[in-house]
N, C-alpha and C. Protein backbone atom coordinates (compact mmCIF):
# COMPACT_ATOMS: atom_id res chain seq x y z
N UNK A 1 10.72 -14.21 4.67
CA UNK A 1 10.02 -13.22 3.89
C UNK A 1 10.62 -13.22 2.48
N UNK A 2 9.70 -13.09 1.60
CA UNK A 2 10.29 -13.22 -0.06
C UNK A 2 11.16 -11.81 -0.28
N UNK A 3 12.04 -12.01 -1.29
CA UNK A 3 12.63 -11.33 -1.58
C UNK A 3 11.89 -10.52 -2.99
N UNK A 4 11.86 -8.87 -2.75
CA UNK A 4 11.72 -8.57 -4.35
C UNK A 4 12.31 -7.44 -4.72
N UNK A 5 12.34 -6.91 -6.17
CA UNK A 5 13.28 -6.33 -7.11
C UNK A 5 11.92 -5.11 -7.19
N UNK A 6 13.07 -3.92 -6.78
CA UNK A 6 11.73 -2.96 -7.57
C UNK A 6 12.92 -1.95 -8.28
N UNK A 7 11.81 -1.50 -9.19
CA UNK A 7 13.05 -0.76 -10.42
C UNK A 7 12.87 0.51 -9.23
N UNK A 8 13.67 1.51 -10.33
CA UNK A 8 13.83 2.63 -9.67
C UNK A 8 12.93 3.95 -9.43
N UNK A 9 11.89 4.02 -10.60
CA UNK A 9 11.21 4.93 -10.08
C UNK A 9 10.24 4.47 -9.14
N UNK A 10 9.85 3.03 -8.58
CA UNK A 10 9.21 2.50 -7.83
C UNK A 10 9.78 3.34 -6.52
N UNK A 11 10.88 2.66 -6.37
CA UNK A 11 11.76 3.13 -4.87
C UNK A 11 11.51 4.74 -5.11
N UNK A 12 11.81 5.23 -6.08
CA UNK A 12 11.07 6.94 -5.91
C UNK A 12 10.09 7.38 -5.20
N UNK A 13 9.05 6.45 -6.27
CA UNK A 13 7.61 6.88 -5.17
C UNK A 13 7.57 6.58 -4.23
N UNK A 14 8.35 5.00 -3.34
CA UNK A 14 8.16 4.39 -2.25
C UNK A 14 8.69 6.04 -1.13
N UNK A 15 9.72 6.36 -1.70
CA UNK A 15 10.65 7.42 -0.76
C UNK A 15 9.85 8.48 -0.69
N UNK A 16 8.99 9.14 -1.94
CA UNK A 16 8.22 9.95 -1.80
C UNK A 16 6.96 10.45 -0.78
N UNK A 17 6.54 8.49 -0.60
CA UNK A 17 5.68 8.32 0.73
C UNK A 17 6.08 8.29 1.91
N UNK A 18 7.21 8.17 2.34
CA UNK A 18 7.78 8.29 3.56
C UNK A 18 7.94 9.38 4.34
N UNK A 19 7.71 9.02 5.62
CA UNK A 19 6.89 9.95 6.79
C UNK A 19 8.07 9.65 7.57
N UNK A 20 9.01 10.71 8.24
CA UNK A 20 10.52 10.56 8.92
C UNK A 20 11.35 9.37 8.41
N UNK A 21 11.04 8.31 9.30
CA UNK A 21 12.14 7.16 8.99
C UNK A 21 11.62 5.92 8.62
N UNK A 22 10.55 6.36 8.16
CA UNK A 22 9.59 4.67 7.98
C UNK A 22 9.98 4.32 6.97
N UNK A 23 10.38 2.60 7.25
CA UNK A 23 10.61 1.72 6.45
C UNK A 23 9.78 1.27 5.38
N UNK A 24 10.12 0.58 4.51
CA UNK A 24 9.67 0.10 3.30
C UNK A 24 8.43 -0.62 3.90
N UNK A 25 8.61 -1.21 4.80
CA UNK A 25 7.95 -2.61 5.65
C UNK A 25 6.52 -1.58 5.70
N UNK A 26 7.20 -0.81 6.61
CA UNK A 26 6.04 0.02 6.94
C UNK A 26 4.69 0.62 5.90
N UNK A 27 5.52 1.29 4.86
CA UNK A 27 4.72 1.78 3.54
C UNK A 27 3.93 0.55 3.26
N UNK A 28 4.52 -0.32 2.70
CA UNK A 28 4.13 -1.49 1.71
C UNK A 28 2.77 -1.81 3.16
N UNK A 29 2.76 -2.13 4.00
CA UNK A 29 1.86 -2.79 5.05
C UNK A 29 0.55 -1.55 5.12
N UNK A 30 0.89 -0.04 4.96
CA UNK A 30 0.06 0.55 4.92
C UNK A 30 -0.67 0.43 4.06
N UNK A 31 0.17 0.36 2.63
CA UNK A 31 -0.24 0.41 1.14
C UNK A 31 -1.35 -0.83 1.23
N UNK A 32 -1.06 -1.86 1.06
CA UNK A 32 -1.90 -2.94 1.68
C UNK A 32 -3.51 -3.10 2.65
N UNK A 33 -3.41 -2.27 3.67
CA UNK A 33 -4.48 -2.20 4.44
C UNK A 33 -5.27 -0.99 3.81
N UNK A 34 -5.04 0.27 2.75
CA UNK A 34 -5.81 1.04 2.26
C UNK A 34 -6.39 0.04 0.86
N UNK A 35 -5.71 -0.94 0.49
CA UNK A 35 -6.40 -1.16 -0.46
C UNK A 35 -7.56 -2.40 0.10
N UNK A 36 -7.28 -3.34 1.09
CA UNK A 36 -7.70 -3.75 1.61
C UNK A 36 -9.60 -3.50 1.69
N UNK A 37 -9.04 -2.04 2.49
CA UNK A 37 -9.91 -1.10 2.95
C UNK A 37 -10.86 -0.60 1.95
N UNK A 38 -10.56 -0.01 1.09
CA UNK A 38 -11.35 0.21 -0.34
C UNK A 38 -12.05 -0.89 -0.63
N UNK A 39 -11.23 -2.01 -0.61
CA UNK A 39 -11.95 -3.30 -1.53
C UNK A 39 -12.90 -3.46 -0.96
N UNK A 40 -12.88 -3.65 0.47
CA UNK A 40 -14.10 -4.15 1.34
C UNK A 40 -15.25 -3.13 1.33
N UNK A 41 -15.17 -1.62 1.07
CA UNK A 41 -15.81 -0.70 1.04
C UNK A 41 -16.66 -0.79 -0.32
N UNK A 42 -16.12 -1.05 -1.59
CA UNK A 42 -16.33 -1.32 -2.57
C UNK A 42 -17.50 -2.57 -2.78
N UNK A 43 -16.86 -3.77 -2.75
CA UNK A 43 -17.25 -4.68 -2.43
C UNK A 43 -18.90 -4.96 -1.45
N UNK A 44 -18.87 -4.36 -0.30
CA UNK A 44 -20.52 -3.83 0.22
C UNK A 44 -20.98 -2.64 -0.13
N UNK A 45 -20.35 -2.07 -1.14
CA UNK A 45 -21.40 -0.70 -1.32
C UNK A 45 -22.41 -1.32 -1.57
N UNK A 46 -22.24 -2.14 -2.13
CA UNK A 46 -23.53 -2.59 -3.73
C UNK A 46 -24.41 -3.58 -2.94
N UNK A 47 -24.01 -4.03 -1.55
CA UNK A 47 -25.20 -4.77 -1.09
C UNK A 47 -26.54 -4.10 -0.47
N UNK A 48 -26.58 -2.75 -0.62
CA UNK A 48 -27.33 -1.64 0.24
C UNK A 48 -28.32 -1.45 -0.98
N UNK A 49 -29.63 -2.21 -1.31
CA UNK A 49 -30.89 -1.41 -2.43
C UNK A 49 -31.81 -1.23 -1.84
């Protein structure tokens, strides 16, 4: 798994989202599947005329 650098108010907000003891892994994988989620939502709105 790659390694990365996040400044500090990043890790703020990351901590801010955290729900008991969930890991970074965890956030970032959620963070991921909502945008995911949007895109694809986004993405077929516009096929519906």
């Amino acid at each position: 798994m790659p390694q990365i650098h996040l400044d500090e108010e990043t890790v703020e907000r990351l901590d801010s989202l955290r729900v008991e003891d969930e890991d970074y892994d965890e956030i970032v994988t959620e963070l991921i599947n909502i945008y995911e989620a949007q895109e694809m939502t986004l993405f077929h709105g516009g096929d519906e005329i």
